[in-house]
PDB file of N, CA and C in Angstrom:
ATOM      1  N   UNK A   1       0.844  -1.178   0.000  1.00  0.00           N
ATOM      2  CA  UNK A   1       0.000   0.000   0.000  1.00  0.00           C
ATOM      3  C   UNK A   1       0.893   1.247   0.000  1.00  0.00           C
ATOM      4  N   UNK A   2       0.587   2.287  -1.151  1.00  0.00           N
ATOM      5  CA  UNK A   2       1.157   3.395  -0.626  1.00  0.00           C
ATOM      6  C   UNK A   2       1.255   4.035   0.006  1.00  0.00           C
ATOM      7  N   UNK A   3       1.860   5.175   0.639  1.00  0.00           N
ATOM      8  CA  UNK A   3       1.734   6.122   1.527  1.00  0.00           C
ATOM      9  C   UNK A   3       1.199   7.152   1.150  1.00  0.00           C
ATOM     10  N   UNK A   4       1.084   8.232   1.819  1.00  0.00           N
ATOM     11  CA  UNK A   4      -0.030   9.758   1.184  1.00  0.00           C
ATOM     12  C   UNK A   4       1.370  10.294   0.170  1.00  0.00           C
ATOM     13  N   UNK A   5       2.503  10.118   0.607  1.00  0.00           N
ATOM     14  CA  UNK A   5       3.619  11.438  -0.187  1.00  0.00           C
ATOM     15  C   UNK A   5       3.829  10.537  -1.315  1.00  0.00           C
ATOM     16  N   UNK A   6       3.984   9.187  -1.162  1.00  0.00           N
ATOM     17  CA  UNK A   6       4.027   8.113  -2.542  1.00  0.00           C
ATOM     18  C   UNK A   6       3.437   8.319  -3.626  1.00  0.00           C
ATOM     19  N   UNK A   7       1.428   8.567  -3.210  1.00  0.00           N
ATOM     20  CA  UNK A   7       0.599   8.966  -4.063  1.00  0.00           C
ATOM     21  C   UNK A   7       0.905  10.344  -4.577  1.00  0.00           C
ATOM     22  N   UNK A   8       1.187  11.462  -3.586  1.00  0.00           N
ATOM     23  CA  UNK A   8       1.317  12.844  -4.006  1.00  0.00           C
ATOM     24  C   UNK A   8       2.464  12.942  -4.929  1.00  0.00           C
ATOM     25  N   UNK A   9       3.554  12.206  -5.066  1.00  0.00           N
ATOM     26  CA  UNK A   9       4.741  12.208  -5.939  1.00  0.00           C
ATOM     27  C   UNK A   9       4.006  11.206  -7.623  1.00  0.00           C
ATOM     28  N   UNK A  10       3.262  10.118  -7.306  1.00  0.00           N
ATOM     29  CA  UNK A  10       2.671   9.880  -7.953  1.00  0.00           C
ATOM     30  C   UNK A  10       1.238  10.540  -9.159  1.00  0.00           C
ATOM     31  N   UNK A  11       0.786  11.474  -7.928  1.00  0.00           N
ATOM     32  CA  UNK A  11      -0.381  11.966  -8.777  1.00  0.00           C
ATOM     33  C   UNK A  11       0.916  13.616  -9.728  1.00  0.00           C
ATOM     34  N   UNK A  12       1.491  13.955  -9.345  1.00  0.00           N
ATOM     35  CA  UNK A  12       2.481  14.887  -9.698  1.00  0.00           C
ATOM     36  C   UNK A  12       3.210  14.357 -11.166  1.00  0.00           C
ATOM     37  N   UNK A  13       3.118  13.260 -11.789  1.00  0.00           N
ATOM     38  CA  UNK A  13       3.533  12.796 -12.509  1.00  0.00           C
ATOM     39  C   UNK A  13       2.461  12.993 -13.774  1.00  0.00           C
ATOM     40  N   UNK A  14       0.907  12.861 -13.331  1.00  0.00           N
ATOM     41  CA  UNK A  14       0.331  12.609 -13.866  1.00  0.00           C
ATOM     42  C   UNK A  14      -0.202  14.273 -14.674  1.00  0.00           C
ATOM     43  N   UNK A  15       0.152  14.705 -16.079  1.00  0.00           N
ATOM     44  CA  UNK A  15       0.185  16.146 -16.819  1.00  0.00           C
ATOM     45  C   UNK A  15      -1.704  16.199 -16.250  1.00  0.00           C
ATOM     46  N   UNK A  16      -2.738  15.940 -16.433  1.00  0.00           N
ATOM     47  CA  UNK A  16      -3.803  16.111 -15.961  1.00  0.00           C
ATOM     48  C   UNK A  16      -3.849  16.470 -14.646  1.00  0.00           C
ATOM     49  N   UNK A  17      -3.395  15.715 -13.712  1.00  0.00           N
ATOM     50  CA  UNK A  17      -3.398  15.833 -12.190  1.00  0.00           C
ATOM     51  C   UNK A  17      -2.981  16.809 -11.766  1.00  0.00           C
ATOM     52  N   UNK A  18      -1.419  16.745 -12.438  1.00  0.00           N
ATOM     53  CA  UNK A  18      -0.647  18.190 -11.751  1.00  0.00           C
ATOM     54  C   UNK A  18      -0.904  19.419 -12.406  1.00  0.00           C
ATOM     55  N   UNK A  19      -1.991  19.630 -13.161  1.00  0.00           N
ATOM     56  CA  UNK A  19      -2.278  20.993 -13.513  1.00  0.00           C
ATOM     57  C   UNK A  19      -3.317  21.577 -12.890  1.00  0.00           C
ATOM     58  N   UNK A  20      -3.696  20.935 -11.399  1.00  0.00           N
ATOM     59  CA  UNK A  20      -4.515  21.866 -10.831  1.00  0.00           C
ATOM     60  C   UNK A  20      -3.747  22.495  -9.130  1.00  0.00           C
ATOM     61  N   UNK A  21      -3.896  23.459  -9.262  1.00  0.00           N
ATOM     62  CA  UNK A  21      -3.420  24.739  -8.298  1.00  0.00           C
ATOM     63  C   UNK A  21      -4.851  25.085  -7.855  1.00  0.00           C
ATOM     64  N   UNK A  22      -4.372  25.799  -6.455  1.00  0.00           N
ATOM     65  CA  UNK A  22      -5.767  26.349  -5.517  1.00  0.00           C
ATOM     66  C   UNK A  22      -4.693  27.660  -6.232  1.00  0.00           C
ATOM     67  N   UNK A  23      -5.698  28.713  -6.834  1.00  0.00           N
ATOM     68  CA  UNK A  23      -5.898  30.156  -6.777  1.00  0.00           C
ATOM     69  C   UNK A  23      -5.601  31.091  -5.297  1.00  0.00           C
ATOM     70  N   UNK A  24      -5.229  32.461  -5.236  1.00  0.00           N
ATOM     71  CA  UNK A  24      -5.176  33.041  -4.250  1.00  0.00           C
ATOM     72  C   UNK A  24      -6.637  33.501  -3.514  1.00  0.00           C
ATOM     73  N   UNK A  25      -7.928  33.510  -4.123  1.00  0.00           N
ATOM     74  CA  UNK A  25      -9.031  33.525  -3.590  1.00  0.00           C
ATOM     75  C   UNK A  25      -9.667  32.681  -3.090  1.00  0.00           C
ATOM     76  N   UNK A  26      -8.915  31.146  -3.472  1.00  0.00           N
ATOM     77  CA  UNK A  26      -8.668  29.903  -2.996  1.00  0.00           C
ATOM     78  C   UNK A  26      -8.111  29.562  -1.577  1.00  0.00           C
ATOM     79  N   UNK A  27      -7.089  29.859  -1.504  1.00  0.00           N
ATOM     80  CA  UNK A  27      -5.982  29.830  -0.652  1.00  0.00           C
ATOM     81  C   UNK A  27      -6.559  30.733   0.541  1.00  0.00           C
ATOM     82  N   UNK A  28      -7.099  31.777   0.266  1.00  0.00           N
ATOM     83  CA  UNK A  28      -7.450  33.225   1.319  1.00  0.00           C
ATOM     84  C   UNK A  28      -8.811  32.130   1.813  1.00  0.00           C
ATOM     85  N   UNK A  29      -9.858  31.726   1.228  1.00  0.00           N
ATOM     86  CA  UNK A  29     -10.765  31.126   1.809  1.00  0.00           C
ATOM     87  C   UNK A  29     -10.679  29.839   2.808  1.00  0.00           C
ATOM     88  N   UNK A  30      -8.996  29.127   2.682  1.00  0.00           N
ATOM     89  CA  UNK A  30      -8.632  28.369   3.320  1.00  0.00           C
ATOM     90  C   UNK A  30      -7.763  28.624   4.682  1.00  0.00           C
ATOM     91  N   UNK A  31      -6.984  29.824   4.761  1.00  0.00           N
ATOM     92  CA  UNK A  31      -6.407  30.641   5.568  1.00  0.00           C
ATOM     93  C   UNK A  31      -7.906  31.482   6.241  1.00  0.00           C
ATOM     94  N   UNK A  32      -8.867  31.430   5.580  1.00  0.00           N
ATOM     95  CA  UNK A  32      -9.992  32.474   6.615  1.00  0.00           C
ATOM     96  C   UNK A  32     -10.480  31.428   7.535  1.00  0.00           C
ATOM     97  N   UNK A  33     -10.983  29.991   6.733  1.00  0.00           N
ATOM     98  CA  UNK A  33     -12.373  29.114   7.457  1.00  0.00           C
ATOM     99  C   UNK A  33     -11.083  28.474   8.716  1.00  0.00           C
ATOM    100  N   UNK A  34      -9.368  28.213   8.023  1.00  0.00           N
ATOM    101  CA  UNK A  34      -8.836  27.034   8.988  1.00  0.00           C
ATOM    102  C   UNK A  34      -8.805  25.538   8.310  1.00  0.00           C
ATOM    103  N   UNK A  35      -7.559  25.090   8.649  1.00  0.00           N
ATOM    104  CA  UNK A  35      -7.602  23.569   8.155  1.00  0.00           C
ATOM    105  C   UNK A  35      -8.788  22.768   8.793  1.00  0.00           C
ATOM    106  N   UNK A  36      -8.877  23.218  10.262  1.00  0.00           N
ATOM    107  CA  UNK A  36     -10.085  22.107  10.422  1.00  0.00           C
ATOM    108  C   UNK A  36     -11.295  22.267   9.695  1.00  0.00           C
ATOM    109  N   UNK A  37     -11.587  23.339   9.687  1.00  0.00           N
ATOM    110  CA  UNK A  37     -13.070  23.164   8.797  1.00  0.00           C
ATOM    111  C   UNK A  37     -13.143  22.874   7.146  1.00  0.00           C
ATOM    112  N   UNK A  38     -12.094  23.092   6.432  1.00  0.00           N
ATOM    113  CA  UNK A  38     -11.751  22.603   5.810  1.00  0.00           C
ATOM    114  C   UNK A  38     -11.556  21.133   5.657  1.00  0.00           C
ATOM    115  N   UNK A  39     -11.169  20.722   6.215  1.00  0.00           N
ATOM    116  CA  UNK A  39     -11.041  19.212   6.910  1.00  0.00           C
ATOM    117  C   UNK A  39     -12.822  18.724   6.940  1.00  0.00           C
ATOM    118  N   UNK A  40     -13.813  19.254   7.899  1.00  0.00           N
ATOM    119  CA  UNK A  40     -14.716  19.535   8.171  1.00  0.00           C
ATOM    120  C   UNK A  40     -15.655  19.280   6.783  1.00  0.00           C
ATOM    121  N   UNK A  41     -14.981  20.163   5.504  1.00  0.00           N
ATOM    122  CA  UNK A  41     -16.127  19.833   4.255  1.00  0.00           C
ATOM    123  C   UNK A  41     -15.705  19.230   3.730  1.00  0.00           C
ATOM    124  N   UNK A  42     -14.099  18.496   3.917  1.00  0.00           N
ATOM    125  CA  UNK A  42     -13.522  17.575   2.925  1.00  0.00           C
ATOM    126  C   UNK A  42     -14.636  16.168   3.432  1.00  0.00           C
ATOM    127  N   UNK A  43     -14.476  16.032   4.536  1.00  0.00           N
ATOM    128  CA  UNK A  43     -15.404  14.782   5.071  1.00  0.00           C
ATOM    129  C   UNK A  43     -16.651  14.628   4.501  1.00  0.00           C
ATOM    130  N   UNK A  44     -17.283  15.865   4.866  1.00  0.00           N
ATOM    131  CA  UNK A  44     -18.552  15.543   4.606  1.00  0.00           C
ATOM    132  C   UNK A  44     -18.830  15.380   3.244  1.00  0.00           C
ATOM    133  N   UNK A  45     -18.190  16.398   1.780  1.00  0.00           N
ATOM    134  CA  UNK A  45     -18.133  15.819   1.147  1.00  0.00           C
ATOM    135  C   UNK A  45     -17.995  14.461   0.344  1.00  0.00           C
ATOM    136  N   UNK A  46     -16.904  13.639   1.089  1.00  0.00           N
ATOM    137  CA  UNK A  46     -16.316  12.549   0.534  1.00  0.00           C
ATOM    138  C   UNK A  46     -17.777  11.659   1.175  1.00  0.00           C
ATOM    139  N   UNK A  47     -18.222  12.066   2.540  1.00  0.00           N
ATOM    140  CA  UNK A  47     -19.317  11.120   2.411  1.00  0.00           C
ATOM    141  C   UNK A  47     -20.393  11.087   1.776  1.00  0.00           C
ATOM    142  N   UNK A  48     -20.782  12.621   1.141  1.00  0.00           N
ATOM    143  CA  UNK A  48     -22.073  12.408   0.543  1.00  0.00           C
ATOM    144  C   UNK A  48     -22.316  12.279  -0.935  1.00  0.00           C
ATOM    145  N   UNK A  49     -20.395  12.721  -1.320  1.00  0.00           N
ATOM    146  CA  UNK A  49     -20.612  12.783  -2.789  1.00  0.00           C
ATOM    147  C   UNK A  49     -19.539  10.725  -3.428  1.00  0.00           C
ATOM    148  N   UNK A  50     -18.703  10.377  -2.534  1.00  0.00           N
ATOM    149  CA  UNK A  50     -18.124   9.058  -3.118  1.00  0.00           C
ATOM    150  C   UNK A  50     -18.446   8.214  -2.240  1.00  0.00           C
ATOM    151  N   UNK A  51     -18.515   8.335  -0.693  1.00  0.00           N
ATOM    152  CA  UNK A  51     -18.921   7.145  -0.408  1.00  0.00           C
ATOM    153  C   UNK A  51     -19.946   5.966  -0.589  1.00  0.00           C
ATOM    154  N   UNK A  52     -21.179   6.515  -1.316  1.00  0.00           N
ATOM    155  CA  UNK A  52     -22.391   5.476  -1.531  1.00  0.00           C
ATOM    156  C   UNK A  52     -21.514   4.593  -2.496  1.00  0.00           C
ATOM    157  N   UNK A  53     -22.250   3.555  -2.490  1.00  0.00           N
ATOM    158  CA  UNK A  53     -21.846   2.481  -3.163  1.00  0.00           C
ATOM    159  C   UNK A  53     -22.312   2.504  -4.625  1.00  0.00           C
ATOM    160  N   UNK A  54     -23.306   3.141  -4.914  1.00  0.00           N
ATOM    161  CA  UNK A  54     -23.859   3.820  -6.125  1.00  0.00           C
ATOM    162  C   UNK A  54     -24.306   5.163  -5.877  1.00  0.00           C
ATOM    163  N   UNK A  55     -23.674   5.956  -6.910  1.00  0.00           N
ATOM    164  CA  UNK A  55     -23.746   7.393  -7.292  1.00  0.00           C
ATOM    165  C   UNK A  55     -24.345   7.551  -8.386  1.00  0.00           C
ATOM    166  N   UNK A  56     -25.370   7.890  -8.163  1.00  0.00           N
ATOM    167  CA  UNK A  56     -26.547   8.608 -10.127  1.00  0.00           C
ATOM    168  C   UNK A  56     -25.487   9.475 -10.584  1.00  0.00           C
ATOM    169  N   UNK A  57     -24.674  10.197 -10.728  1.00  0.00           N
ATOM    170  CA  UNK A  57     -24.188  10.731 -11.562  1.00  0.00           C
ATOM    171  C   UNK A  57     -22.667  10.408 -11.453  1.00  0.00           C
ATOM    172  N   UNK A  58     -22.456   9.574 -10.764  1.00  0.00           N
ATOM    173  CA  UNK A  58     -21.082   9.414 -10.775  1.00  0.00           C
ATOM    174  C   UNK A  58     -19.662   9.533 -12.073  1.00  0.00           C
ATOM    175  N   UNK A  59     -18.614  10.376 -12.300  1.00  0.00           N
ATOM    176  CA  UNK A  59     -17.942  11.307 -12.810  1.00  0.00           C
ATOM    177  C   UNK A  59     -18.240  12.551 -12.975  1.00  0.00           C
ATOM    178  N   UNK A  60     -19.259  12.913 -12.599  1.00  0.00           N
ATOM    179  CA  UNK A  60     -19.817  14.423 -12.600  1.00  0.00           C
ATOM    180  C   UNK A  60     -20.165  15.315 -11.800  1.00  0.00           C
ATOM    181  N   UNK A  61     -20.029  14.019 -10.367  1.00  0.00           N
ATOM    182  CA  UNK A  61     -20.820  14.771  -9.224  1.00  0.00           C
ATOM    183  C   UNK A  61     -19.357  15.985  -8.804  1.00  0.00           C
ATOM    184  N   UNK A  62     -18.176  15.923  -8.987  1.00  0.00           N
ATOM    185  CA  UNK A  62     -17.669  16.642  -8.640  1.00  0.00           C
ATOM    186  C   UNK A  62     -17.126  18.171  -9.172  1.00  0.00           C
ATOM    187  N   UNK A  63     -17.633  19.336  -8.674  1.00  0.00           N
ATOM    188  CA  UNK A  63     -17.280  20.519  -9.440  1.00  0.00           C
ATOM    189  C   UNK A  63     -15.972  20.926  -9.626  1.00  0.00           C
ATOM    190  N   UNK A  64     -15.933  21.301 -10.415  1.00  0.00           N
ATOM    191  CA  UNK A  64     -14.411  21.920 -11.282  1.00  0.00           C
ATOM    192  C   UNK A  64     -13.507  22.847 -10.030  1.00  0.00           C
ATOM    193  N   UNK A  65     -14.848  23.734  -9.667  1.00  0.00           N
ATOM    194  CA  UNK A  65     -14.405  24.448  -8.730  1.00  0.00           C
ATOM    195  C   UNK A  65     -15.764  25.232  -7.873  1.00  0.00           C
ATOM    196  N   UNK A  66     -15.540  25.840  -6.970  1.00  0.00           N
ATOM    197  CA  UNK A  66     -16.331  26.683  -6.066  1.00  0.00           C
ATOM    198  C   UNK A  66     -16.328  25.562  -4.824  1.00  0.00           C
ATOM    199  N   UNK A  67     -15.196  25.348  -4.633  1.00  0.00           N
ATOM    200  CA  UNK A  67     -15.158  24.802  -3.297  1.00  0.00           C
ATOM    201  C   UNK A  67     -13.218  24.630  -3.265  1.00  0.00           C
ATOM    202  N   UNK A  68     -12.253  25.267  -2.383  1.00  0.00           N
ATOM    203  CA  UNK A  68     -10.740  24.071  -2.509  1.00  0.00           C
ATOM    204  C   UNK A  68     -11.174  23.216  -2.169  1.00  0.00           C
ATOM    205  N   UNK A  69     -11.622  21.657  -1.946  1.00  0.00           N
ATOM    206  CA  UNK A  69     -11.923  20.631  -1.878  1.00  0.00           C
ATOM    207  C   UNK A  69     -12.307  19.817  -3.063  1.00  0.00           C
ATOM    208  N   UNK A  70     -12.778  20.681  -3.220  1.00  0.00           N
ATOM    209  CA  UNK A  70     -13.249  19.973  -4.988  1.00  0.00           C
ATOM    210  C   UNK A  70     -12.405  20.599  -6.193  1.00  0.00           C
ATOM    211  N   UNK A  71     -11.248  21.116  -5.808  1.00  0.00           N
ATOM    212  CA  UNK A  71     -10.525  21.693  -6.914  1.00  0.00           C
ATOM    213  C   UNK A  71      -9.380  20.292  -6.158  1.00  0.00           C
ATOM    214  N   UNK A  72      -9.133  20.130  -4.726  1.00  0.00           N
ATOM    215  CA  UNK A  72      -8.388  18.936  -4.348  1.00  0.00           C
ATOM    216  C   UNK A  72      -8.664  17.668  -4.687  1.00  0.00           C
ATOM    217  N   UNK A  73      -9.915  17.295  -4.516  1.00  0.00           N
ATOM    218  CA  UNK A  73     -10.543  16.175  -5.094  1.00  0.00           C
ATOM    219  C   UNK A  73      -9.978  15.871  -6.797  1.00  0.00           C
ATOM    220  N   UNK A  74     -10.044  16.764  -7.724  1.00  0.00           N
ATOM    221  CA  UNK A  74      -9.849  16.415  -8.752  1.00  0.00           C
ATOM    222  C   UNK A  74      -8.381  16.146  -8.834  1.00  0.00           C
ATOM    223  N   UNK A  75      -7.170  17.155  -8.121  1.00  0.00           N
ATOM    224  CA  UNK A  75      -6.186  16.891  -8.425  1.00  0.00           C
ATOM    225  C   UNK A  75      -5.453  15.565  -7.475  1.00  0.00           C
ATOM    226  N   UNK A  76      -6.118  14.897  -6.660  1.00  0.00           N
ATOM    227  CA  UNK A  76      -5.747  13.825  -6.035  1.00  0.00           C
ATOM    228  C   UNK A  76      -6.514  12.759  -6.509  1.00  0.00           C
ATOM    229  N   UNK A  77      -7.000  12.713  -7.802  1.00  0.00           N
ATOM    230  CA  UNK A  77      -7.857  11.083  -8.504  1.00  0.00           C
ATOM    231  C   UNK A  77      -8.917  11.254  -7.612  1.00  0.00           C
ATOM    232  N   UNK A  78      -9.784  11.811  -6.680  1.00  0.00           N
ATOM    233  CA  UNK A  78     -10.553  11.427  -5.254  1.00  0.00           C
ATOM    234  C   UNK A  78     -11.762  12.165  -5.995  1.00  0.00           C
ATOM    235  N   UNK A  79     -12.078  12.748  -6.919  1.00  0.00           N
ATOM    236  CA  UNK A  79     -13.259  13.040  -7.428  1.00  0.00           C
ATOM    237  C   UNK A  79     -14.513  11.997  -7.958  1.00  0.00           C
ATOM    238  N   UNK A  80     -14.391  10.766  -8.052  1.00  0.00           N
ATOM    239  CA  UNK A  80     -15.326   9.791  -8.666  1.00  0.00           C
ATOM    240  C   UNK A  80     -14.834   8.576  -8.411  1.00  0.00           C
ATOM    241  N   UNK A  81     -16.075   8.011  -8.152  1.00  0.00           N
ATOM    242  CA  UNK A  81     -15.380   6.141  -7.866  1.00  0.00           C
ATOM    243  C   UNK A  81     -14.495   5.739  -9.190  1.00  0.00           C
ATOM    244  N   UNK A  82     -14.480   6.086  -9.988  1.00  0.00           N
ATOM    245  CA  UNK A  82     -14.126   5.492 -11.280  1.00  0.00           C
ATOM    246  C   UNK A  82     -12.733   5.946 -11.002  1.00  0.00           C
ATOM    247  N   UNK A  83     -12.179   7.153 -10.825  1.00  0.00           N
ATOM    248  CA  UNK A  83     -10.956   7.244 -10.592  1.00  0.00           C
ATOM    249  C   UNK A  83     -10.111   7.270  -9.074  1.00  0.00           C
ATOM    250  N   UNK A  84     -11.484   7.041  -8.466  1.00  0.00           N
ATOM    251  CA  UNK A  84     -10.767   6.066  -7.047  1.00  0.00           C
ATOM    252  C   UNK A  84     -10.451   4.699  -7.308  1.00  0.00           C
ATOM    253  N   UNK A  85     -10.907   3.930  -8.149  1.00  0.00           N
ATOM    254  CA  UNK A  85     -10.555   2.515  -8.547  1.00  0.00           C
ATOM    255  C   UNK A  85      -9.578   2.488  -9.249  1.00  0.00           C
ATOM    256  N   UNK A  86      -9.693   3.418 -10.353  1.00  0.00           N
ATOM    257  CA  UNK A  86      -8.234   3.367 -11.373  1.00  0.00           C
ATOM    258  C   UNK A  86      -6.955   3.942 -10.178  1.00  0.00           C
ATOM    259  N   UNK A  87      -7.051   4.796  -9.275  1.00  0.00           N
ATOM    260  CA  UNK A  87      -5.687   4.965  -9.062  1.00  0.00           C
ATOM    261  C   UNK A  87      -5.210   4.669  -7.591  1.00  0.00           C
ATOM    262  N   UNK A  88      -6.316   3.914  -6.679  1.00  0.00           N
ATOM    263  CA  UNK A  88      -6.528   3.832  -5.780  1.00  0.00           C
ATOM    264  C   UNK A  88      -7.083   2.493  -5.535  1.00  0.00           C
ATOM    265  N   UNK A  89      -7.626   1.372  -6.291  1.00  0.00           N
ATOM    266  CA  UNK A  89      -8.163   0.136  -5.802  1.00  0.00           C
ATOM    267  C   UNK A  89      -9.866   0.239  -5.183  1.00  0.00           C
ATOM    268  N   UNK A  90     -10.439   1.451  -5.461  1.00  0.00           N
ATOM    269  CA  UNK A  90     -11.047   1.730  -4.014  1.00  0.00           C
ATOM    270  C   UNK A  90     -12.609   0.537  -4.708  1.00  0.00           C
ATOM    271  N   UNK A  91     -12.836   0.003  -4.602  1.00  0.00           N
ATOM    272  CA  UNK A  91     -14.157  -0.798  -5.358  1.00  0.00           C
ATOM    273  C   UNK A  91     -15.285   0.206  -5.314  1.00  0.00           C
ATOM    274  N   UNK A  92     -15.915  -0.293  -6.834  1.00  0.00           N
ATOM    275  CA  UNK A  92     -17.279   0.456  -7.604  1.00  0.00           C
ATOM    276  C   UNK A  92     -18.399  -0.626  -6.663  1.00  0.00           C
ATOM    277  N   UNK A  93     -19.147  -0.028  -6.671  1.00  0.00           N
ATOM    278  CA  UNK A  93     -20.348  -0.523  -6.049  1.00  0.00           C
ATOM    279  C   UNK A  93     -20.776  -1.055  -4.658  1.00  0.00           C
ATOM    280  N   UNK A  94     -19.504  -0.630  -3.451  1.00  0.00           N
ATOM    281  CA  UNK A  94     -19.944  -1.000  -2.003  1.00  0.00           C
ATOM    282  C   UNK A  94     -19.323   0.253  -1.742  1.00  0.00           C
ATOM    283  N   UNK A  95     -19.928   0.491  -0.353  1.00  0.00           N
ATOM    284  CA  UNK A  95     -19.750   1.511   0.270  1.00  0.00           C
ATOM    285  C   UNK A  95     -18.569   1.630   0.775  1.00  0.00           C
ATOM    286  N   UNK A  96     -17.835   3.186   0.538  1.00  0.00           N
ATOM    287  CA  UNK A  96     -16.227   3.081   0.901  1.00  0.00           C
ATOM    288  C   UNK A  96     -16.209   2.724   2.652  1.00  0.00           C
ATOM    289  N   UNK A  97     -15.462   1.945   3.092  1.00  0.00           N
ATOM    290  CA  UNK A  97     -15.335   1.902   4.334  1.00  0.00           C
ATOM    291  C   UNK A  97     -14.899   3.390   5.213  1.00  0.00           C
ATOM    292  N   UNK A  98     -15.014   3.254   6.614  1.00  0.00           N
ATOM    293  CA  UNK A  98     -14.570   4.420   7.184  1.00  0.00           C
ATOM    294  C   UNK A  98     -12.813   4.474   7.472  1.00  0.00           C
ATOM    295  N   UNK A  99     -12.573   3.878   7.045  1.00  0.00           N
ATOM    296  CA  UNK A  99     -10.813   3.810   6.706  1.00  0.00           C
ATOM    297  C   UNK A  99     -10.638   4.217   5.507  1.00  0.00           C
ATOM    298  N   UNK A 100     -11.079   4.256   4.230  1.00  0.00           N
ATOM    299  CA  UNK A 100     -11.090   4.032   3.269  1.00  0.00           C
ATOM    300  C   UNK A 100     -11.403   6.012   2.972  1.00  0.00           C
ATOM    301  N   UNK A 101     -12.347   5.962   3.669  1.00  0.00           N
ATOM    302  CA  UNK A 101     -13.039   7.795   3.806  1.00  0.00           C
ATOM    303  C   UNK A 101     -11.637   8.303   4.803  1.00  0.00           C
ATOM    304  N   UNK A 102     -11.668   8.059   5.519  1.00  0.00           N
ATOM    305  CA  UNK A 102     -10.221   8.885   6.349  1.00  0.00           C
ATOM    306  C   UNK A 102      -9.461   9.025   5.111  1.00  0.00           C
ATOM    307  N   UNK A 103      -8.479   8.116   4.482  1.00  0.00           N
ATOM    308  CA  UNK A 103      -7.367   7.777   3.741  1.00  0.00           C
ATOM    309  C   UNK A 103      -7.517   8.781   2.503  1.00  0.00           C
ATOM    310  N   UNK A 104      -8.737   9.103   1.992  1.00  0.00           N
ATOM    311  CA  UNK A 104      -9.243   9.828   1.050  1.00  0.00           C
ATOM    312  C   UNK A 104      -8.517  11.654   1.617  1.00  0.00           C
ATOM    313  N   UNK A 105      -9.768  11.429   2.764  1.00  0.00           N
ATOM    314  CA  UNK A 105      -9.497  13.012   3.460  1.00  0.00           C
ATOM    315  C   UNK A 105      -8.058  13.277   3.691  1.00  0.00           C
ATOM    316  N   UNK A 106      -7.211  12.284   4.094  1.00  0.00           N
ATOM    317  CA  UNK A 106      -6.010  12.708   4.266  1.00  0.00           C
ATOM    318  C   UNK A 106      -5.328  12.752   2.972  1.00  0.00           C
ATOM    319  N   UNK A 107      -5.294  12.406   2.200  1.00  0.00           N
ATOM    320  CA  UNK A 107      -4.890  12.541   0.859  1.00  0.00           C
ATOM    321  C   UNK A 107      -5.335  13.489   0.475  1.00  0.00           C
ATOM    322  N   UNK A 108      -6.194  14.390   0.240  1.00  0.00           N
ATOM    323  CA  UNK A 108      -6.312  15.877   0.072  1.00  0.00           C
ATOM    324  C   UNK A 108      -6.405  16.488   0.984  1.00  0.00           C
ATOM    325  N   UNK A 109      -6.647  16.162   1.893  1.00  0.00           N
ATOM    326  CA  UNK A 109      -5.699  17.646   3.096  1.00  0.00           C
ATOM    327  C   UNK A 109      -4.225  17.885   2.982  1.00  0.00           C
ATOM    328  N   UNK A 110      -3.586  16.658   2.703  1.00  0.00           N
ATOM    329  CA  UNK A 110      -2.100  16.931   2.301  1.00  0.00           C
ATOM    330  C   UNK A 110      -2.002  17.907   1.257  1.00  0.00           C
ATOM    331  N   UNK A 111      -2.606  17.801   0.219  1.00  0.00           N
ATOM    332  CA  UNK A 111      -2.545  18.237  -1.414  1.00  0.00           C
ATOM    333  C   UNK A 111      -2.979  19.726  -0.768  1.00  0.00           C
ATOM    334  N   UNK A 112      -3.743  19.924  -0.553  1.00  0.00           N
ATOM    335  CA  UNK A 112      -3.968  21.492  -0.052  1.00  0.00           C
ATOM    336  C   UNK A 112      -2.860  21.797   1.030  1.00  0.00           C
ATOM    337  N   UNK A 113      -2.516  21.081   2.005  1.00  0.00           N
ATOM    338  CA  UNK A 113      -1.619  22.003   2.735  1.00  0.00           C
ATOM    339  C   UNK A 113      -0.038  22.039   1.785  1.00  0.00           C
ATOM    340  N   UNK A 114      -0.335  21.270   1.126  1.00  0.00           N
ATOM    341  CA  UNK A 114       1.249  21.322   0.123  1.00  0.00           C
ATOM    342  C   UNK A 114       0.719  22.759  -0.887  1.00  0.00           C
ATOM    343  N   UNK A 115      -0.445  22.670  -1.376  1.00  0.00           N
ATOM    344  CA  UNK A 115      -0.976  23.970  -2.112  1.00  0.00           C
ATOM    345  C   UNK A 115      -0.244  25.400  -1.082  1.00  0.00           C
ATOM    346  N   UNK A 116      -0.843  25.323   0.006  1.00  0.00           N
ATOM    347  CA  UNK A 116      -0.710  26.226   1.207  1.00  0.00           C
ATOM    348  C   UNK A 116       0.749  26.695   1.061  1.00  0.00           C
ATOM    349  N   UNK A 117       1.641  26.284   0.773  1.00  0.00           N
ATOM    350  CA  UNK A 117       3.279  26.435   1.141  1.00  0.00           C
ATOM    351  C   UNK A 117       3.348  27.918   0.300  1.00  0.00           C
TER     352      UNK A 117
END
C-alpha cells in the first residue's frame, strides 16, 4: 500500500493531475475558514458525494471548482469512484469503508496544505 507522499509524488507525474493549483481567492478562503473546517467539508463531502456504493451521476458529481476541496478532489484522482478505482483500488459498487473515507481526506488535506506552502 502506498503512503499519502508516494501517491502525491505519484499523482504529480500525472500532466492532468498536476495541472490543478488552488488560486489566491482559494488559498485566502482556506487561511480564513482554517484547516479544520476545511477538513470539516472535505469529510462531509467525501461522504455524501463518493462514499455510496452507487452514485446517479457518478464522474460528474464533482465541481471543477467553487469549493478548494473539490478543486483537491480532482487533483488527487478522489473526485469519482471510477478514478478512485483506477488509481486507488477503491471498489465500484460498495460503500467506501470508514478507513477508506479517512485515507481519502487525508490525501487531500495533504494536497492542499502542500498547495498552502
Amino acid at each position: 500500500m502506498q503512503t499519502r507522499q508516494e501517491a502525491l509524488d505519484k499523482l504529480k507525474k500525472s500532466k492532468f493531475r498536476s495541472s490543478f493549483h488552488l488560486n489566491e481567492e482559494e488559498k485566502a478562503y482556506v487561511r480564513e475558514k482554517g484547516m479544520d473546517v476545511i477538513e470539516k467539508h472535505a469529510r462531509d463531502f467525501i461522504r455524501m458525494r463518493l462514499a455510496p456504493a452507487y452514485i446517479q451521476n457518478d464522474g460528474k458529481q464533482t465541481p471543477l471548482k467553487g469549493h478548494p476541496v473539490f478543486k483537491a478532489m480532482h487533483a488527487t484522482a478522489c473526485c469519482c469512484r471510477g478514478c478512485l478505482n483506477k488509481w486507488y483500488k477503491v471498489q465500484k459498487g460498495v460503500w467506501m469503508t470508514p478507513e477508506q473515507q479517512d485515507k481519502t481526506v487525508n490525501l487531500i488535506m495533504a494536497w492542499i496544505e502542500e498547495e498552502m506552502k
